[in-house]
C-alpha atoms as a PDB file:
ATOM      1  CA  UNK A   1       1.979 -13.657   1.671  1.00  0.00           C
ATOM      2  CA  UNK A   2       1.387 -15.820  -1.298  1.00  0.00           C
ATOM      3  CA  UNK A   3       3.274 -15.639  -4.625  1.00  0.00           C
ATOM      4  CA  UNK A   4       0.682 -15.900  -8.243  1.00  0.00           C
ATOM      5  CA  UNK A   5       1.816 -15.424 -11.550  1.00  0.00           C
ATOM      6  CA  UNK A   6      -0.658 -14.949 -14.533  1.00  0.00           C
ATOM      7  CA  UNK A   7       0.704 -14.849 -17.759  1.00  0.00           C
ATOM      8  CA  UNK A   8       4.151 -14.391 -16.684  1.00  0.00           C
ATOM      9  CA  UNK A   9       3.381 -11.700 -14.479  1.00  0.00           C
ATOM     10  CA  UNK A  10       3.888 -12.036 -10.689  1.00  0.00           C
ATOM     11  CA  UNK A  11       2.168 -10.346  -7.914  1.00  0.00           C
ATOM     12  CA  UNK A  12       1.751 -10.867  -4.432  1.00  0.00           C
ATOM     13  CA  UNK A  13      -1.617 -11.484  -1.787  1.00  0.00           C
ATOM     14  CA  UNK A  14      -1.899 -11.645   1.574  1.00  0.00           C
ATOM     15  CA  UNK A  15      -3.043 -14.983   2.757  1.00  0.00           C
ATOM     16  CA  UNK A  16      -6.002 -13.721   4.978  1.00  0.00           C
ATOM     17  CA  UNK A  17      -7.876 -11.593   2.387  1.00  0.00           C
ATOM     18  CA  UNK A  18      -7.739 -14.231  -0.317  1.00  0.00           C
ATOM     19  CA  UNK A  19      -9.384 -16.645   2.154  1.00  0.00           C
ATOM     20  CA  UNK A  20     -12.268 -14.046   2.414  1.00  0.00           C
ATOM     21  CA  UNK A  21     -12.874 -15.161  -1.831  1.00  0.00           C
ATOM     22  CA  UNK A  22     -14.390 -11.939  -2.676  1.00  0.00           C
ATOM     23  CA  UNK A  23     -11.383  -9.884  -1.642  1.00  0.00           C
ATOM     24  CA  UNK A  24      -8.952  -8.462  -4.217  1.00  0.00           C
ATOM     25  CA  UNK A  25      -6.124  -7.806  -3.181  1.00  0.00           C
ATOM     26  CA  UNK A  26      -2.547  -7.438  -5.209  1.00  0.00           C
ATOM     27  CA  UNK A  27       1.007  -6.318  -4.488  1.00  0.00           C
ATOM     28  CA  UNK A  28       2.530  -6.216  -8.269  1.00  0.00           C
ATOM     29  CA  UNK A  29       6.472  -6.099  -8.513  1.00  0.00           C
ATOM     30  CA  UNK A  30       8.341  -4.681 -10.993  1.00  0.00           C
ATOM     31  CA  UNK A  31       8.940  -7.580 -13.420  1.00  0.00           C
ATOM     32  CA  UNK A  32       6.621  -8.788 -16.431  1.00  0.00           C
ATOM     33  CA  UNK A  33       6.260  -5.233 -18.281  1.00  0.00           C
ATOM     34  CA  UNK A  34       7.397  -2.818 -20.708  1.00  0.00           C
ATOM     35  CA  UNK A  35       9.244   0.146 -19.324  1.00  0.00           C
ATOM     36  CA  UNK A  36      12.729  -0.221 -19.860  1.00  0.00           C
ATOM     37  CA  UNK A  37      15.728   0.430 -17.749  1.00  0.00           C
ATOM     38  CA  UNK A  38      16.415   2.378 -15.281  1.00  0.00           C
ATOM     39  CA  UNK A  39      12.683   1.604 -14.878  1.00  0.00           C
ATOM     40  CA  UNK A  40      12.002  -2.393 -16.093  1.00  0.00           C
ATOM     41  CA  UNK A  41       9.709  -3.139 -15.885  1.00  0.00           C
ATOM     42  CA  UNK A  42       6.340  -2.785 -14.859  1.00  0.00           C
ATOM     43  CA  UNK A  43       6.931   0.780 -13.613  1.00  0.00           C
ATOM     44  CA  UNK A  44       3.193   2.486 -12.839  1.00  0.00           C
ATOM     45  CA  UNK A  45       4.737   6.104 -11.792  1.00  0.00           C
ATOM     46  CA  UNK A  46       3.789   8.748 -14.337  1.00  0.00           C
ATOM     47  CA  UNK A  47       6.070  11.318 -12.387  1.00  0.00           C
ATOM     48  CA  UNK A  48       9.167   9.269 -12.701  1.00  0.00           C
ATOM     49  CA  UNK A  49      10.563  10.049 -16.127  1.00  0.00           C
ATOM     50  CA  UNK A  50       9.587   6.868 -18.061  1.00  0.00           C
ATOM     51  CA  UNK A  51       8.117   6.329 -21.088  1.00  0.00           C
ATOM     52  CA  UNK A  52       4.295   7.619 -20.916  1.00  0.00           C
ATOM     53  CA  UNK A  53       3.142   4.985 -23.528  1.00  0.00           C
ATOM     54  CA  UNK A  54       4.801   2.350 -21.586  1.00  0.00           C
ATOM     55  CA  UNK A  55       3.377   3.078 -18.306  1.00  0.00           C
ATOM     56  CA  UNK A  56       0.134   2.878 -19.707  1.00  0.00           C
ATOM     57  CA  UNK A  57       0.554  -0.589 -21.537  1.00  0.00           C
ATOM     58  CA  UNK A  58       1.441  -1.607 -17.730  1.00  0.00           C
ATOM     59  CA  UNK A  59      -1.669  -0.108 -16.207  1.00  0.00           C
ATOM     60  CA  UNK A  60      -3.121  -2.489 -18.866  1.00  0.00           C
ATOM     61  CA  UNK A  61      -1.685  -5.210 -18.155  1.00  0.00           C
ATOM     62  CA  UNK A  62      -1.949  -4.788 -14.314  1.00  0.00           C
ATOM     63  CA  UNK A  63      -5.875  -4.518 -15.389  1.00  0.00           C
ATOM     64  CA  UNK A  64      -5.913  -7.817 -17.260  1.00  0.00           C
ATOM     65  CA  UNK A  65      -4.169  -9.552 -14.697  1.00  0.00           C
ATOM     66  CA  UNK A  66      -6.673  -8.937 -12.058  1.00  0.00           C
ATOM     67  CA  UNK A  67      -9.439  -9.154 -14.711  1.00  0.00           C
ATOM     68  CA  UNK A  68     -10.876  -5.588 -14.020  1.00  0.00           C
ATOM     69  CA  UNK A  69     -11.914  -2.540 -16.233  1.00  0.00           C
ATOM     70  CA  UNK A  70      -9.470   0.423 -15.855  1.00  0.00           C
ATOM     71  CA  UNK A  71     -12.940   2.403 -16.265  1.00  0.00           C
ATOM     72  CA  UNK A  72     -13.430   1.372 -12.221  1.00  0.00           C
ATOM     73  CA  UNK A  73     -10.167   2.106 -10.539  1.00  0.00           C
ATOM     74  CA  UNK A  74      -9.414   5.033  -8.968  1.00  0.00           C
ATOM     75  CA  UNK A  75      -6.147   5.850  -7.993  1.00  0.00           C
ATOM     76  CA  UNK A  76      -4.475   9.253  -5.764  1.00  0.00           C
ATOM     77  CA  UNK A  77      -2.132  12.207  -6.191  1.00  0.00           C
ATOM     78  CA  UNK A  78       0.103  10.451  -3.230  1.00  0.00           C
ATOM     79  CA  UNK A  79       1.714  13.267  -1.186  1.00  0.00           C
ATOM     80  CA  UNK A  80       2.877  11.725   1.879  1.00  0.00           C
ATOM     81  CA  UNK A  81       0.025  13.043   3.971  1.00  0.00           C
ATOM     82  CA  UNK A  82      -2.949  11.760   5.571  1.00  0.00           C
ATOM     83  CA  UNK A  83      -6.122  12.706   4.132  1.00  0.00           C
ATOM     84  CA  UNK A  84      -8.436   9.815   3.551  1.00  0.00           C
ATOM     85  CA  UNK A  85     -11.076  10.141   0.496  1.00  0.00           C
ATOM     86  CA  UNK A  86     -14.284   8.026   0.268  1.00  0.00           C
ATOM     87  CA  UNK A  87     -14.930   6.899  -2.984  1.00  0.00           C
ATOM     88  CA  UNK A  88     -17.728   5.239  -5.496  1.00  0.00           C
ATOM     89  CA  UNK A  89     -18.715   4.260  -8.628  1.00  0.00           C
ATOM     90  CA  UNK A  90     -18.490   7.686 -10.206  1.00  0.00           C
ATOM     91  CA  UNK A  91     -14.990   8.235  -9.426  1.00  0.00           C
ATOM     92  CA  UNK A  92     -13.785   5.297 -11.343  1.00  0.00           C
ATOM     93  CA  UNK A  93     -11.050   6.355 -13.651  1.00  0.00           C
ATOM     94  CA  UNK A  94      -9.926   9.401 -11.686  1.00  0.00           C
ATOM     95  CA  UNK A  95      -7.308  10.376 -10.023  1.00  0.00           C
ATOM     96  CA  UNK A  96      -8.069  12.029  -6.161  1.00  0.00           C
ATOM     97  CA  UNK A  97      -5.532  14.934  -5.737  1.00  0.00           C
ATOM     98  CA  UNK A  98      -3.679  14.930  -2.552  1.00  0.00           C
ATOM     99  CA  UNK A  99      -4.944  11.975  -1.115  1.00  0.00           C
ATOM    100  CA  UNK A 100      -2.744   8.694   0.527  1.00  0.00           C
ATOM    101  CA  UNK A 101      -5.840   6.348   1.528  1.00  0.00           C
ATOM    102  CA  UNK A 102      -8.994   5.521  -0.214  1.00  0.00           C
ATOM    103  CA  UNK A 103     -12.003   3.898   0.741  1.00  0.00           C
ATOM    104  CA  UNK A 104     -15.116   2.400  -0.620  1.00  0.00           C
ATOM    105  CA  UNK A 105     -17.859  -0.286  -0.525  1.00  0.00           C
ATOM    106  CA  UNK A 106     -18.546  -0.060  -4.173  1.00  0.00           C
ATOM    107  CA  UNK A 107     -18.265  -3.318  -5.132  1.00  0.00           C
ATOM    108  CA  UNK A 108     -16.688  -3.541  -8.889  1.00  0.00           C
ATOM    109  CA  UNK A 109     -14.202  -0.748  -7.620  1.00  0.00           C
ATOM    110  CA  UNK A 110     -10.874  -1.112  -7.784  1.00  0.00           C
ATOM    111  CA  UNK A 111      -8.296   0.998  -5.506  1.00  0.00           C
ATOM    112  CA  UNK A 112      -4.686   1.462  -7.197  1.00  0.00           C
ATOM    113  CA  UNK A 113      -1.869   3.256  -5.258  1.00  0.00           C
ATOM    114  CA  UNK A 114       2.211   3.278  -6.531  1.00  0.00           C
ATOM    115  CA  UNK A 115       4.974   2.587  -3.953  1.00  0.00           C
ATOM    116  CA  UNK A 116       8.583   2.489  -3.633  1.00  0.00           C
ATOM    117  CA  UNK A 117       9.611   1.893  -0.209  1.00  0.00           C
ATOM    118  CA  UNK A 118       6.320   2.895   1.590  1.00  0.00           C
ATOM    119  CA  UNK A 119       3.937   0.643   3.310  1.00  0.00           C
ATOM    120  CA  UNK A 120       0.945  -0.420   1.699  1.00  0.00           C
ATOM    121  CA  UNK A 121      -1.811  -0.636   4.239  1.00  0.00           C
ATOM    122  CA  UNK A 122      -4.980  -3.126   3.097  1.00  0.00           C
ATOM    123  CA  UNK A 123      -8.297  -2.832   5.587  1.00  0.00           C
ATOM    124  CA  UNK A 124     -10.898  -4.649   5.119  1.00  0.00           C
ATOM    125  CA  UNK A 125     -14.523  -4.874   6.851  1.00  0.00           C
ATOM    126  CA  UNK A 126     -16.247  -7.918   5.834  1.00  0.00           C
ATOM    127  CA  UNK A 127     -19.530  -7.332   7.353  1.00  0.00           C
ATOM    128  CA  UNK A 128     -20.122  -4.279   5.205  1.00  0.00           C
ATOM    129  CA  UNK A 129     -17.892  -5.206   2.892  1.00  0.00           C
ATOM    130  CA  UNK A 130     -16.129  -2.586   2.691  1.00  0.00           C
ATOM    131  CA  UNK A 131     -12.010  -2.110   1.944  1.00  0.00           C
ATOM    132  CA  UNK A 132      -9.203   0.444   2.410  1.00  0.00           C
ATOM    133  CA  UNK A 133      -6.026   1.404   1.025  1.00  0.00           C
ATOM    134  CA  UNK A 134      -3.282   3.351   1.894  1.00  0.00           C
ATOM    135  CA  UNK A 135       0.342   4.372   1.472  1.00  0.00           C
ATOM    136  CA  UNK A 136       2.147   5.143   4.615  1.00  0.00           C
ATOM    137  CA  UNK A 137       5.953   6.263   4.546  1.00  0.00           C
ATOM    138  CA  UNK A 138       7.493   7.964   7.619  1.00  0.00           C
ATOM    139  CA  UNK A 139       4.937  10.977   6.939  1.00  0.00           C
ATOM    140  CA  UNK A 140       2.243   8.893   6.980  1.00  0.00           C
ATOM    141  CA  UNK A 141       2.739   6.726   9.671  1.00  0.00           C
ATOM    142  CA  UNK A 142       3.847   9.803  12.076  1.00  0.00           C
ATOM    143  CA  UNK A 143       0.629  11.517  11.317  1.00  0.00           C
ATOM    144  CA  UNK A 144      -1.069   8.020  11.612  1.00  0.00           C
ATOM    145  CA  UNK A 145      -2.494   7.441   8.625  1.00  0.00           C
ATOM    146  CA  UNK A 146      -3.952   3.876   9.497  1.00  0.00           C
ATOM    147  CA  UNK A 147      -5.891   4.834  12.389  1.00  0.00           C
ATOM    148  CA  UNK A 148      -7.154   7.646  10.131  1.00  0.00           C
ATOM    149  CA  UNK A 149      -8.224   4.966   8.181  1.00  0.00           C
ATOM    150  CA  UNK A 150     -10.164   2.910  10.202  1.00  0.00           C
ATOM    151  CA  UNK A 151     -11.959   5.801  11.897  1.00  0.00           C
ATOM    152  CA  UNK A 152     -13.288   6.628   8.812  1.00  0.00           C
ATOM    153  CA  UNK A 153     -14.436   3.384   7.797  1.00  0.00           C
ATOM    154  CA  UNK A 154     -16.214   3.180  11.437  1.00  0.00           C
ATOM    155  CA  UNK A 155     -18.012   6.052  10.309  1.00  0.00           C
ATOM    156  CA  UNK A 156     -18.563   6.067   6.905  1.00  0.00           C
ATOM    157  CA  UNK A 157     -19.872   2.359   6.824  1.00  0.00           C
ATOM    158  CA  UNK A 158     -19.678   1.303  10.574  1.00  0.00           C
ATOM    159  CA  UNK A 159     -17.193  -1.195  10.821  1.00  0.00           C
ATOM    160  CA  UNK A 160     -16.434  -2.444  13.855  1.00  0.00           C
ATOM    161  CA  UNK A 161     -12.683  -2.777  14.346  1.00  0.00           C
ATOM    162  CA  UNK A 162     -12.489  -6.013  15.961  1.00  0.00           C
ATOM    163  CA  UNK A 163     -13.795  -7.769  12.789  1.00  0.00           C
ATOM    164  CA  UNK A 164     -11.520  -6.335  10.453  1.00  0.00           C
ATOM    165  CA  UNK A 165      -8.753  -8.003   8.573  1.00  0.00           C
ATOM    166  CA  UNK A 166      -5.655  -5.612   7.775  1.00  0.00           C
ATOM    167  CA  UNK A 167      -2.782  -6.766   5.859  1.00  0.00           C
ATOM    168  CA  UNK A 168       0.727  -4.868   5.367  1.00  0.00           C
ATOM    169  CA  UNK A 169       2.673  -5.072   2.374  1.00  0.00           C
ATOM    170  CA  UNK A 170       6.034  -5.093   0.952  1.00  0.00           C
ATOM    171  CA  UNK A 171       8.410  -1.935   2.226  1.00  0.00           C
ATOM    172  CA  UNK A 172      11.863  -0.970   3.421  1.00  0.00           C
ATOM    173  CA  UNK A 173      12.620  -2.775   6.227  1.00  0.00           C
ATOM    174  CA  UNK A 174      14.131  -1.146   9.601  1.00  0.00           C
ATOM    175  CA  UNK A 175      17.197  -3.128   8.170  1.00  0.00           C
ATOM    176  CA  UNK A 176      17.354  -0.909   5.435  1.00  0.00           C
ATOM    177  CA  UNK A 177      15.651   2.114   6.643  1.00  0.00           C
ATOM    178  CA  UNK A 178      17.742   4.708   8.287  1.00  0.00           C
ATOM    179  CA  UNK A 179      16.463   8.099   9.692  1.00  0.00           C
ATOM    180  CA  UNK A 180      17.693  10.783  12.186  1.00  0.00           C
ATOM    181  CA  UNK A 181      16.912  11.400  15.517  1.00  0.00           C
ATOM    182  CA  UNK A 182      14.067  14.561  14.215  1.00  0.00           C
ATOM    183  CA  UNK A 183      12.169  11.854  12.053  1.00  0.00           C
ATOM    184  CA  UNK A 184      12.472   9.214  15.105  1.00  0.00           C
ATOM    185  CA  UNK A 185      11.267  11.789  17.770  1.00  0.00           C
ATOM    186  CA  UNK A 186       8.259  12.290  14.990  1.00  0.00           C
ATOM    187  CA  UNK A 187       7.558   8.837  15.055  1.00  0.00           C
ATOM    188  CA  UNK A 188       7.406   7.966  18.733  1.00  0.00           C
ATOM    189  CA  UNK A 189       4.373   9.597  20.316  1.00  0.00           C
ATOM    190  CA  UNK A 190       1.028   7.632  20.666  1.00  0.00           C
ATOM    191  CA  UNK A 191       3.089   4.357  20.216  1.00  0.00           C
ATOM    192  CA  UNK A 192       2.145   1.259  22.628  1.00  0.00           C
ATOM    193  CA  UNK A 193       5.681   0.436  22.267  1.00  0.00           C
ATOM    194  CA  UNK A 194       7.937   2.816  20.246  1.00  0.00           C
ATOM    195  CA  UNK A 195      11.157   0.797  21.342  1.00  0.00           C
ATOM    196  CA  UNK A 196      10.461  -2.108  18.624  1.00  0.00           C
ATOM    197  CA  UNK A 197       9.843   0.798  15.957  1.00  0.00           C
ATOM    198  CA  UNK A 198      12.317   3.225  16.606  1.00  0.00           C
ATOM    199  CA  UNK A 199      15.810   1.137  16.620  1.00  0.00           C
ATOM    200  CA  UNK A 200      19.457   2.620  18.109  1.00  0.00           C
ATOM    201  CA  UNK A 201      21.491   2.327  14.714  1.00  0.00           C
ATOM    202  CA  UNK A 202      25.073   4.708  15.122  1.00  0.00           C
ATOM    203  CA  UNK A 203      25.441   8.114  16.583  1.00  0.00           C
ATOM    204  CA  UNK A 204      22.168  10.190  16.075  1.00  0.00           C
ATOM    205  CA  UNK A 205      20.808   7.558  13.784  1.00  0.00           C
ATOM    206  CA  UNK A 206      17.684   5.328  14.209  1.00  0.00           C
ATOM    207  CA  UNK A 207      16.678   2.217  12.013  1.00  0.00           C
ATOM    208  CA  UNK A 208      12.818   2.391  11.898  1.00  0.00           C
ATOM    209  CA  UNK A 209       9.935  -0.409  11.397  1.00  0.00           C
ATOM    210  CA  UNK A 210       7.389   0.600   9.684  1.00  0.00           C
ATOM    211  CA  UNK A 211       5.489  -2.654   9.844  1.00  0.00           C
ATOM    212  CA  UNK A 212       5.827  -2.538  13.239  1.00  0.00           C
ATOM    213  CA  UNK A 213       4.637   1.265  13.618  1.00  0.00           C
ATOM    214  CA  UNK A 214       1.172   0.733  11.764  1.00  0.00           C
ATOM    215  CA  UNK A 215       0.594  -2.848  13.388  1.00  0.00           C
ATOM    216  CA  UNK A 216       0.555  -1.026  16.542  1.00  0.00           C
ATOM    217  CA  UNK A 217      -1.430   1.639  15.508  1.00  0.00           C
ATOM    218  CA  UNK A 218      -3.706  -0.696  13.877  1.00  0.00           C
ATOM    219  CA  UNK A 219      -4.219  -2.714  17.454  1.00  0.00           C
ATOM    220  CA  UNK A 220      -4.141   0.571  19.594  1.00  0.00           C
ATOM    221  CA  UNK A 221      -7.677   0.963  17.499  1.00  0.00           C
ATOM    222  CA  UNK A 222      -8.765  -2.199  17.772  1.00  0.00           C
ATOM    223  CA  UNK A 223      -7.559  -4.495  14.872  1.00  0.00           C
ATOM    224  CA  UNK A 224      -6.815  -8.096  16.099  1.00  0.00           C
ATOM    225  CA  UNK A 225      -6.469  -9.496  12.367  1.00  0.00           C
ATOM    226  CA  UNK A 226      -2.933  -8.013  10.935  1.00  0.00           C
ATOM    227  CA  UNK A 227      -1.156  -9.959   8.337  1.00  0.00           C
ATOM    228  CA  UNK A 228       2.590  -8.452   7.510  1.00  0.00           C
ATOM    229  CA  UNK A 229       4.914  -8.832   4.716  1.00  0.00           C
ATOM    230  CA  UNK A 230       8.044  -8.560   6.348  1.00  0.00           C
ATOM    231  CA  UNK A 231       9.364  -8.504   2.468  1.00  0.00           C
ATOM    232  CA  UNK A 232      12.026  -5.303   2.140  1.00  0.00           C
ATOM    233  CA  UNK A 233      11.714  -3.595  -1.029  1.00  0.00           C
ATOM    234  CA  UNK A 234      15.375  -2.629  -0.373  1.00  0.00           C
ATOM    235  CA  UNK A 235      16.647  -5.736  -0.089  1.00  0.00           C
ATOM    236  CA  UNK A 236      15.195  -6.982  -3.018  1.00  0.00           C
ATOM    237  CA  UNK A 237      15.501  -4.775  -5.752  1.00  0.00           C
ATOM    238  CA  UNK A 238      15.149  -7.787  -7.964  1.00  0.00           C
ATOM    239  CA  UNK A 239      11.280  -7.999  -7.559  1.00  0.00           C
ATOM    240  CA  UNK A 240      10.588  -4.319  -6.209  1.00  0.00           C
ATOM    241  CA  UNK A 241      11.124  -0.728  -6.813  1.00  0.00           C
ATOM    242  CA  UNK A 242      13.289   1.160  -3.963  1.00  0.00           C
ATOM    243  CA  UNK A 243      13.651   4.391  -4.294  1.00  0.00           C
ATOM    244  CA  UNK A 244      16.050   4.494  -0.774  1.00  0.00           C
ATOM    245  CA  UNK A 245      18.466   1.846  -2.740  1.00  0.00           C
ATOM    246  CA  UNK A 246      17.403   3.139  -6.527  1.00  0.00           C
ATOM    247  CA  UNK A 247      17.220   6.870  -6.046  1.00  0.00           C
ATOM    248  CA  UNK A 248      16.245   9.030  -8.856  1.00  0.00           C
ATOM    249  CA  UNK A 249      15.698   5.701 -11.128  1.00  0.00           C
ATOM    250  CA  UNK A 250      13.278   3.734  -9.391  1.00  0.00           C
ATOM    251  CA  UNK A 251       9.623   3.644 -11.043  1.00  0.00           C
ATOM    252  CA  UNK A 252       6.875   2.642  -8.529  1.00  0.00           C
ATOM    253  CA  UNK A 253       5.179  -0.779  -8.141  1.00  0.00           C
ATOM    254  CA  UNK A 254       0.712  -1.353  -8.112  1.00  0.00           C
ATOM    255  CA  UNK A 255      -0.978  -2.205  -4.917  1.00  0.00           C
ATOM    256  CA  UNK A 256      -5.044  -3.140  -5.949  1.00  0.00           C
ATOM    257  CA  UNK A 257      -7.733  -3.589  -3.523  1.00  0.00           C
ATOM    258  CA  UNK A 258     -10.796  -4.208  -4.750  1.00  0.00           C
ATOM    259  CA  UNK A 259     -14.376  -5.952  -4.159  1.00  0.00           C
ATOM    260  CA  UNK A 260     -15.770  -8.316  -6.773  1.00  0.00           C
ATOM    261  CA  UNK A 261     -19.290  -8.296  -7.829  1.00  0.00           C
ATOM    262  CA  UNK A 262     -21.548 -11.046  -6.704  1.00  0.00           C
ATOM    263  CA  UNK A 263     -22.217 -13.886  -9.513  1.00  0.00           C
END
C-alpha cells in the first residue's frame, strides 16, 4: 500500500487501484483530527461515546481530503452480517441499515464504512466501472461476505471476475487475532486451504488470517488481482483504531471507495 498525507492528514491506498487513475480509494488512520482521547483522533464511530460535534468535523475533514461532497457518500449500519446493498445517486447522504458491503457504478459516489480490527474489502470492475466495499470480521468472512460481493456485482452490472482488481486493507493480524475452536470450526468450510487461515495457537485456541480467508474466497470466485495490506491494526495502535487491543475506547477509522467523474 502507499502512504499520502494532505494537509497533515495521512491515509492509505492500495497500489493497484490508484494505477487505475479514476479509482478512489482511502484507508484513513486515526491521526490528523479532533476527537480527543480515549478516541484521538480522527475517530468516525458515532456509537462509540465521543464527542458528536467532533466526529462530524472529522467526516469533514475526511471529505476535504478526498475532495468529495458529503452530500454523495453513503455509508451502513455495520452489523457483522452479510447483506450486500446496491446503491446510487439518490442514496447519497444516507445511512443503509444493516448492511456490511455496498455497491455502485454511480460515478461521483462515494462509499464510507468504519473499522476497528475488521477487514476492509475494496472490488473493483473496471470495465463497468463499477466498485465495492465491505467490512468483513470473523462474521463476515464465515458467512463469506466477499464472494457475496462479487456475485452481486456479476449480476447487478456483469462483471466478470477475472478482470477485477480487489484490494484488502488494514486489520488484526492472525498474530494478534485469537479465537476458539467454535469460531475456527465456523471459519473452515468452503476454504481452498483453511490450514493457512485457521492457525494452532495453545490449547483450544486458534490464531486466524483474515487476509488470508477472503483472498481465498476472493480466488475460489475467480479474482486473480488481490492486493493485501498485511498492516495489523493491533500492532499498531499508533496509526489505527483496535478495538481487540483498545477495547471499550477505540473509535473507528474511514475506508472510501469511490468513482470520480469524467473531466
Amino acid at each position: 500500500m502507499m502512504r499520502h498525507a494532505v494537509n497533515g492528514i495521512p491515509y492509505y491506498s492500495f497500489e493497484a487501484l490508484s494505477a487505475c487513475g479514476e479509482v478512489i480509494n482511502a484507508i484513513f488512520t486515526r491521526l490528523g483530527g479532533l476527537s480527543g482521547l480515549p478516541f484521538a483522533e480522527l475517530n468516525v464511530g458515532r456509537l462509540v461515546g465521543d464527542d458528536a460535534a467532533a466526529v462530524e468535523a472529522n467526516h469533514r475533514l475526511i471529505y476535504a481530503t478526498l475532495n468529495i461532497s458529503g452530500k454523495q457518500v453513503v455509508t451502513a449500519r455495520q452489523v457483522h452480517g452479510n447483506n450486500v446493498a446496491i446503491v446510487s445517486a439518490a442514496d447519497g447522504d444516507t445511512v443503509v441499515p444493516d448492511t456490511d458491503g455496498l455497491i455502485t457504478s454511480t460515478c461521483g459516489l462515494s462509499l464510507m464504512l468504519r473499522f476497528a480490527d475488521c477487514l476492509p474489502i475494496f472490488l473493483y470492475d473496471p470495465q463497468n466501472r463499477a466498485i465495492g466495499l465491505a467490512h468483513a470480521g470473523w462474521r463476515g468472512t464465515a458467512a463469506r461476505i466477499a464472494e457475496r460481493m462479487v456475485s452481486a456485482m456479476v449480476e447487478v452490472v456483469g462483471s466478470e471476475p477475472s478482470k477485477m482488481i480487489a484490494g484488502l486493507g488494514p486489520a488484526v493480524g492472525p498474530c494478534c487475532y485469537e479465537v476458539g475452536p467454535d469460531v475456527a470450526d465456523l471459519l473452515r468450510p468452503g476454504l481452498k486451504d483453511w490450514q493457512a487461515v485457521v492457525l494452532p495457537a495453545a490449547k483450544n485456541a486458534y490464531h486466524v488470517d483474515l487476509w488470508e480467508a477472503n483472498r481465498q474466497q476472493l480466488m475460489q470466485v475467480g479474482l486473480t488481482n488481490v492486493e493485501v495490506s498485511h498492516l495489523c491494526t493491533a500492532c499498531h495502535t499508533d496509526e489505527f483504531f483496535s478495538h481487540r487491543a483498545e477495547k471499550e475506547s477505540s473509535g473507528r477509522f474511514a475506508a472510501v471507495m469511490g468513482i470520480r467523474k469524467a473531466v
